[in-house]
Protein backbone atom coordinates (compact mmCIF):
# COMPACT_ATOMS: atom_id res chain seq x y z
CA UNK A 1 0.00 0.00 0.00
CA UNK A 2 1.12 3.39 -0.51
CA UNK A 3 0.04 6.58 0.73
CA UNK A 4 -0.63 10.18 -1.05
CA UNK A 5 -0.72 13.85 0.40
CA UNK A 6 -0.77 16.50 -2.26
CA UNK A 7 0.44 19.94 -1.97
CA UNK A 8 0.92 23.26 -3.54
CA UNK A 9 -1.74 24.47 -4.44
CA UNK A 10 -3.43 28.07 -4.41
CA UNK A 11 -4.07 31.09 -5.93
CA UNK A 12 -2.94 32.51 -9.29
CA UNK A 13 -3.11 34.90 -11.25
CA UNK A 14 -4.14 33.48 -15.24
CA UNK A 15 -0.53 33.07 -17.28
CA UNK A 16 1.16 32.10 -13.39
CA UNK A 17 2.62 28.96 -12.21
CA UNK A 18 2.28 26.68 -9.32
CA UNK A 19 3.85 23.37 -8.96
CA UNK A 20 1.96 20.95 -7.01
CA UNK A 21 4.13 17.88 -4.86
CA UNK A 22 2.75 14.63 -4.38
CA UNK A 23 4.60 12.99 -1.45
CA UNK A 24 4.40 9.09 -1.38
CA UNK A 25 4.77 7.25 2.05
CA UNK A 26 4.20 2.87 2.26
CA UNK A 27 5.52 0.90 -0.10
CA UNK A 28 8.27 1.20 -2.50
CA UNK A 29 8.04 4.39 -4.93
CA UNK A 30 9.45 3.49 -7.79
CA UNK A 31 7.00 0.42 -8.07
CA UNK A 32 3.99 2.63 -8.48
CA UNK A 33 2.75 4.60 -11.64
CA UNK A 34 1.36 8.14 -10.61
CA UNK A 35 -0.87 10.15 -12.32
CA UNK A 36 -2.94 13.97 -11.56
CA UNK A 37 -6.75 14.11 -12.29
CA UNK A 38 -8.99 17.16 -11.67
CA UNK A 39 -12.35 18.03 -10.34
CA UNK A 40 -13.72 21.52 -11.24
CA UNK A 41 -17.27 22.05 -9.61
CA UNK A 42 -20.18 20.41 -10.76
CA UNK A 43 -17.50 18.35 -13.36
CA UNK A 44 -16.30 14.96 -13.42
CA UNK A 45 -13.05 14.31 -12.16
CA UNK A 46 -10.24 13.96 -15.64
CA UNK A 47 -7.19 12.63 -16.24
CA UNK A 48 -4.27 15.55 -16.66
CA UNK A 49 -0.98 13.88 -16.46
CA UNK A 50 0.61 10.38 -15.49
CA UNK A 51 3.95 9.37 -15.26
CA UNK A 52 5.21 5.52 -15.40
CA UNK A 53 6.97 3.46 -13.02
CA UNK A 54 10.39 2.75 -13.71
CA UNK A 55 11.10 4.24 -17.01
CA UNK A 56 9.32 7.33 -16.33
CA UNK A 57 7.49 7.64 -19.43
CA UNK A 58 5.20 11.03 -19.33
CA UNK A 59 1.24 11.49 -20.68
CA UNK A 60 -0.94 14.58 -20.95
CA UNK A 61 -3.95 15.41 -21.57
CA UNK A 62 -4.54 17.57 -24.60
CA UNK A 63 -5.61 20.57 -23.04
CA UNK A 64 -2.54 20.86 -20.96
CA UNK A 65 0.24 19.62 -23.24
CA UNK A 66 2.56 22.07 -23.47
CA UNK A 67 1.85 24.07 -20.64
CA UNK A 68 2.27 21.64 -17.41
CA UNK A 69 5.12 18.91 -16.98
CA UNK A 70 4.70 15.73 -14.75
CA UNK A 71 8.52 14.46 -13.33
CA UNK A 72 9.55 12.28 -10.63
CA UNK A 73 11.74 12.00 -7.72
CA UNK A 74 12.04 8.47 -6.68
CA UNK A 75 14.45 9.10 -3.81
CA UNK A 76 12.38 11.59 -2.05
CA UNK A 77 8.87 9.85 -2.87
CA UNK A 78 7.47 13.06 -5.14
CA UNK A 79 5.68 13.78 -7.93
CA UNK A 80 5.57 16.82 -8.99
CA UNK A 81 3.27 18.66 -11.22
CA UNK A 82 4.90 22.00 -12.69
CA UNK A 83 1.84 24.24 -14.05
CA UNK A 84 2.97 26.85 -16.40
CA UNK A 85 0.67 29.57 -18.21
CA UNK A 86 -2.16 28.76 -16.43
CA UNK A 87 -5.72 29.45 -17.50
CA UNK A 88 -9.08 30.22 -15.60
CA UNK A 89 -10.17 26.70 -16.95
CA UNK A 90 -7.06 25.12 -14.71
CA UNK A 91 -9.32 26.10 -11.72
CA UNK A 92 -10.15 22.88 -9.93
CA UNK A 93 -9.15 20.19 -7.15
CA UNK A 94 -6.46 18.37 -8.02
CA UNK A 95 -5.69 15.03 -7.11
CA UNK A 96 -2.70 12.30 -7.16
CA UNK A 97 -2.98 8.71 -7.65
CA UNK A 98 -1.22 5.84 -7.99
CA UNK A 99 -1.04 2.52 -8.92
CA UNK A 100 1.29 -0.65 -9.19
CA UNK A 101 -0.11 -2.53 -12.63
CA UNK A 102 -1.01 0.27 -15.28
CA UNK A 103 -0.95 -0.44 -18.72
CA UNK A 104 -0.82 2.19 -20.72
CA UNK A 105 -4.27 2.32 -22.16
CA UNK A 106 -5.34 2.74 -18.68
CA UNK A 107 -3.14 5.46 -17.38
CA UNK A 108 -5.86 7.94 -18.43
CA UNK A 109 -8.46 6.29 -16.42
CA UNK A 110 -9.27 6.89 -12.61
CA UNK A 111 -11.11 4.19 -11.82
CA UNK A 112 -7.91 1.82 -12.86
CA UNK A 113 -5.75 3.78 -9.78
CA UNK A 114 -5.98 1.89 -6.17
CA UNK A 115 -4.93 5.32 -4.24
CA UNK A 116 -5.37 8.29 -4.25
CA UNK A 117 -4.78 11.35 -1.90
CA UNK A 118 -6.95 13.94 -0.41
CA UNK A 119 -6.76 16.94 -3.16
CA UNK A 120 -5.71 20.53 -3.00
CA UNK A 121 -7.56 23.08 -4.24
CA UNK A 122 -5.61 25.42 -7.58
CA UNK A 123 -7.87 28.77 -8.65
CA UNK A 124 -6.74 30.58 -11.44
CA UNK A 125 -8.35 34.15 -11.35
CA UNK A 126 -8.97 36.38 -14.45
């Protein structure tokens, strides 16, 4: 098992940055594939990034290619989620989550992750 506690997040101004941390704690780290989903209100919860175990290989959704970048620190038990240029549409909770046996047509899909953490909350204002 593996435990998740996300943090970072905030208040921005549209076209800021935050990066959010996603600090593992349980088993071993590097076993685990991790990927960030969002919740804006009254919206379903979507995939915006993964990263894979081992190799590291990176995914993103469309509408934040180019703009936010998923990396990994095995040692100190992190993912991170750097969010560049970010929009009023980036507004939401966003939440880590991880899982041992992803294949890659599942990365994208929440209910295929066994943990997740408790959220933190990212506005973007106009």
């Amino acid at each position: 098992q593996v435990q998740l506690v996300e943090t970072g997040g905030g208040t921005v101004q549209a076209g800021g940055s935050l990066r959010l941390s996603c600090v593992a704690s349980g088993s071993t780290f590097s076993d685990y594939t991790v990927g960030w989903f969002r919740q804006a209100p009254g919206k379903e919860k979507v995939f915006v990034a993964a990263i894979k175990r081992y190799g590291g290989s990176t995914y993103y959704a469309d509408s934040v290619k180019g703009r936010f970048t998923i990396s990994r620190d095995n040692a100190k038990r992190t993912v991170y989620l750097q969010m560049n240029g970010l929009k009023v549409e980036d507004t939401a909770f966003y939440y880590c989550a991880a899982d041992r046996g992803l294949i890659t047509s599942s990365i994208g899909i929440g209910a295929h992750y066994d943990y997740w953490g408790p959220g933190t909350q990212v506005t973007v204002s106009s």
